[in-house]
Structures are given as C-alpha cells and as structure tokens.
C-alpha atoms as a PDB file:
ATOM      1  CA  UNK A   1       0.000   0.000   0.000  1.00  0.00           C
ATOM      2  CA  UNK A   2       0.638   3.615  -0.107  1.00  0.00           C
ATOM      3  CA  UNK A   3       0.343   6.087   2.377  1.00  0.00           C
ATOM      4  CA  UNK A   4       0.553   9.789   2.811  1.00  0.00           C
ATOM      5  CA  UNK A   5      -0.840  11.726   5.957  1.00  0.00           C
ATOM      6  CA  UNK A   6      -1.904  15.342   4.765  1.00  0.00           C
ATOM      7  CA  UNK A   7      -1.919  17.869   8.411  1.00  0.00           C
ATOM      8  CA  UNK A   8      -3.584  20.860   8.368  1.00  0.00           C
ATOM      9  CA  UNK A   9      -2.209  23.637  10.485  1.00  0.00           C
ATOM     10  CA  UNK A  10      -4.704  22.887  13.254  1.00  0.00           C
ATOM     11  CA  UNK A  11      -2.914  20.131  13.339  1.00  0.00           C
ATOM     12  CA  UNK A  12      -5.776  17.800  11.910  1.00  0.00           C
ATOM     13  CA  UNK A  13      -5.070  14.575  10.199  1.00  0.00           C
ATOM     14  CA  UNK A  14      -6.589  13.631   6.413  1.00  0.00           C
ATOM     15  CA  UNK A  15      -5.524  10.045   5.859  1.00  0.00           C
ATOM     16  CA  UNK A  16      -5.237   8.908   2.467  1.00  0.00           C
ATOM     17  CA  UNK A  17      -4.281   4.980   1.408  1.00  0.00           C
ATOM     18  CA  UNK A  18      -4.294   3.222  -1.335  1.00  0.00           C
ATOM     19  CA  UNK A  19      -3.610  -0.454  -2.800  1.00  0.00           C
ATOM     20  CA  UNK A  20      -0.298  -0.361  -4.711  1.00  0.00           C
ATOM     21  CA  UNK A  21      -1.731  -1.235  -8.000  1.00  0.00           C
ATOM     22  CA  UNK A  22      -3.899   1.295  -7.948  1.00  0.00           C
ATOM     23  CA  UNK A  23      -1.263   4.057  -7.644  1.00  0.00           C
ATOM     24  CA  UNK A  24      -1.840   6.598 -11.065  1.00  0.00           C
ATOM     25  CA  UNK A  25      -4.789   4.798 -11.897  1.00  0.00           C
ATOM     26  CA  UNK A  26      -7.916   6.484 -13.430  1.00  0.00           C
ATOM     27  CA  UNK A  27     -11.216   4.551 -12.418  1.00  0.00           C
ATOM     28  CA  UNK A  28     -14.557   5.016 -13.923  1.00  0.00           C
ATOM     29  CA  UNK A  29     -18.043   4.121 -12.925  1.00  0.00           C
ATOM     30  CA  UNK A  30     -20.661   6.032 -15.124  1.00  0.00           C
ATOM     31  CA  UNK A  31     -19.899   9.547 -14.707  1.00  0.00           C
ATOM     32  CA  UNK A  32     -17.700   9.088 -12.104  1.00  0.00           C
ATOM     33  CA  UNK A  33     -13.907   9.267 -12.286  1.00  0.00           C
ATOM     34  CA  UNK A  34     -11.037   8.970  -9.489  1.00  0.00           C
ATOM     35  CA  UNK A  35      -7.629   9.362 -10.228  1.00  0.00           C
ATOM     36  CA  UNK A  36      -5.430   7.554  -7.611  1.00  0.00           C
ATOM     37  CA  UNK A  37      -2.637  10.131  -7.408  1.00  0.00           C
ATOM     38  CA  UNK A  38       0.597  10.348  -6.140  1.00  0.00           C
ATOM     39  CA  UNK A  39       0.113  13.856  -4.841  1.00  0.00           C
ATOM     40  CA  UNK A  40      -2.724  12.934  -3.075  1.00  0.00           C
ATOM     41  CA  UNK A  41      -2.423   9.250  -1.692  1.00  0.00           C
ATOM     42  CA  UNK A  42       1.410   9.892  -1.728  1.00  0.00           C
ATOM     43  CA  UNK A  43       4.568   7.138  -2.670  1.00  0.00           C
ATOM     44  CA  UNK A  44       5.616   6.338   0.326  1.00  0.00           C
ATOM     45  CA  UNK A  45       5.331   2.362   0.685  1.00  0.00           C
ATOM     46  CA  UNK A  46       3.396   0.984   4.006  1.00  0.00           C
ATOM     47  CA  UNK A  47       2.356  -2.040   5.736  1.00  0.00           C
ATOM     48  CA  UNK A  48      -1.002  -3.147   7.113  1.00  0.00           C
ATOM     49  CA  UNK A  49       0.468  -1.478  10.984  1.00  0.00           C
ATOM     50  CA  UNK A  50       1.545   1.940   9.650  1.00  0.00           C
ATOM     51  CA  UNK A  51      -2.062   2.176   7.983  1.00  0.00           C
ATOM     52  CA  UNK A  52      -3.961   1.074  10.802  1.00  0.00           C
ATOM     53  CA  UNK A  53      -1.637   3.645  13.202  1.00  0.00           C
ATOM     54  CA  UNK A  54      -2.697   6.428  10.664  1.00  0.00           C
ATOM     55  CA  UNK A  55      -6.084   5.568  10.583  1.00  0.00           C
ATOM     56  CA  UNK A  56      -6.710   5.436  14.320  1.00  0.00           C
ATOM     57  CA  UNK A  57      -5.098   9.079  14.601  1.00  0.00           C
ATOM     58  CA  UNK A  58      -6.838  10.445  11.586  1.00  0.00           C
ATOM     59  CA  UNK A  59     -10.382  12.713  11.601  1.00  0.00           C
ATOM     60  CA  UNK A  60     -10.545  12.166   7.979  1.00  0.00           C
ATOM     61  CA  UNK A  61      -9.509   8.835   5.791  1.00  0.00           C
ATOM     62  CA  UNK A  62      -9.570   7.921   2.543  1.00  0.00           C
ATOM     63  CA  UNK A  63      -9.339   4.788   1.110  1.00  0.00           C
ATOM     64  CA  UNK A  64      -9.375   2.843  -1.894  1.00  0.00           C
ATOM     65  CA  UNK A  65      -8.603  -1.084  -2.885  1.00  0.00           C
ATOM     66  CA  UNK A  66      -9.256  -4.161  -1.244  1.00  0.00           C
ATOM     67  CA  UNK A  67      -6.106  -4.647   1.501  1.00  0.00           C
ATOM     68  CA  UNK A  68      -6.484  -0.146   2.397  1.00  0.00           C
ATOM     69  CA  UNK A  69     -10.324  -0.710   2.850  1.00  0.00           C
ATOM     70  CA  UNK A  70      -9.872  -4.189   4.145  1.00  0.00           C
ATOM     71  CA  UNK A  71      -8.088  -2.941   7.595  1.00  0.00           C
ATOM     72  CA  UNK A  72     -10.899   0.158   7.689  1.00  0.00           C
ATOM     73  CA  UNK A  73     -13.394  -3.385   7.940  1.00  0.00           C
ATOM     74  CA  UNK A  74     -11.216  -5.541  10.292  1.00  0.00           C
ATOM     75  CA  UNK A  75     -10.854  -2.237  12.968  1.00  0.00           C
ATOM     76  CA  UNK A  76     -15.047  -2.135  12.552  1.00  0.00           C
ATOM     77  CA  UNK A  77     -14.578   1.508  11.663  1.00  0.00           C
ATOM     78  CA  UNK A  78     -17.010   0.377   8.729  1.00  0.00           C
ATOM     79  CA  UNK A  79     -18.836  -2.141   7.177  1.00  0.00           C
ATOM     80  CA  UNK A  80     -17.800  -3.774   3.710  1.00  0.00           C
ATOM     81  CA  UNK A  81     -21.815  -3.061   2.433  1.00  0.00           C
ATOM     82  CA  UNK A  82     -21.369   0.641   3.024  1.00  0.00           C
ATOM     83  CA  UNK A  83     -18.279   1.259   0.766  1.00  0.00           C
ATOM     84  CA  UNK A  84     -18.756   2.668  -3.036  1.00  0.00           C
ATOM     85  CA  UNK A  85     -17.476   0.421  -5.501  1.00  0.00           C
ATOM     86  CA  UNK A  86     -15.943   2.067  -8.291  1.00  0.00           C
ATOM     87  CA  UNK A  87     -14.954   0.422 -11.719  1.00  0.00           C
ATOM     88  CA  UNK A  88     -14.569  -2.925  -9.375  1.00  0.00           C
ATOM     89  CA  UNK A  89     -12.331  -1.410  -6.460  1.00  0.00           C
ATOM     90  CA  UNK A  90     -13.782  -0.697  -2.906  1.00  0.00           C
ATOM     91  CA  UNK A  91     -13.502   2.916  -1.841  1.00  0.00           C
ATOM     92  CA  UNK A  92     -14.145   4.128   1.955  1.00  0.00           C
ATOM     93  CA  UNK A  93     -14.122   7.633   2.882  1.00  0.00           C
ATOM     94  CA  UNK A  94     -14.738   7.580   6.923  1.00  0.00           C
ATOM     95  CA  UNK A  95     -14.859  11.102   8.993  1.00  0.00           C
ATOM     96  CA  UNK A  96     -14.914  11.357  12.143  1.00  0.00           C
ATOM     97  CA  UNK A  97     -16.014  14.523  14.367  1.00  0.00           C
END
C-alpha cells in the first residue's frame, strides 16, 4: 500500500491509502472518475500497521482497494456493504467529528 498523511495547520489529520496497484490509476463508474494520485495518496510504501496507526489518529480517511479498505473493515470503523465500488475497487471515505 501507499500512504501519505496530509496535516492541516490545526494540526488535523486527512488520511489517504491506497492499494499499490492502484497508484496513477484512473477509475470510472458512469460519470464518475477517481484518479489515484501520487500527490494525493502519496509514494511512500506501508504495511497493514503503519495504515492502521494512521487511521486510528486520523479525523478524515480515505481509502481505496481491497487490503487499504480491508483494515478500515477488520478495525469495525465500517462495514464492507457501506463502501462505493468504483470500476470494481472498494472505496471508503470515513470522517470522524
């Protein structure tokens, strides 16, 4: 996976993960398109403990692919039936106030 941890100067967290594959990736469902990024979900390679670390400190997260999303499921922080499935990859956006 890759992981990049955007802080805002109130010192917020936005999470952002993604599946390796996916990395500069366009995906299209319908009208909708996502580009998986680099300036967004970063290039900095991660394991399954540095995303779940990032996710339990972040207010906002962002996730797309099946092992990013997967560790959002296993934590209960969401269920698999409430993510948006787009062009055949999960996606989870979770916020938390």
């Amino acid at each position: 996976m890759y992981l990049k941890v955007h802080r805002g100067s109130d010192g917020s967290a936005v999470v952002a993960a993604c599946d390796r594959e996916l990395l500069d990736k366009r995906l299209m469902q319908g009208d909708l398109e996502i580009h998986v990024s680099e300036y967004f979900y970063g290039s900095t390679p991660a394991d399954e403990g540095d995303v779940t670390r990032a996710i339990m400190e972040g207010g906002n997260i962002n996730l797309i692919g099946e092992q990013a999303v997967g560790i959002a499921v296993s934590l209960g922080l969401i269920e698999r039936s409430g993510c948006m499935i787009i062009d055949g990859v999960p996606h989870a956006q979770i916020v938390r106030i």
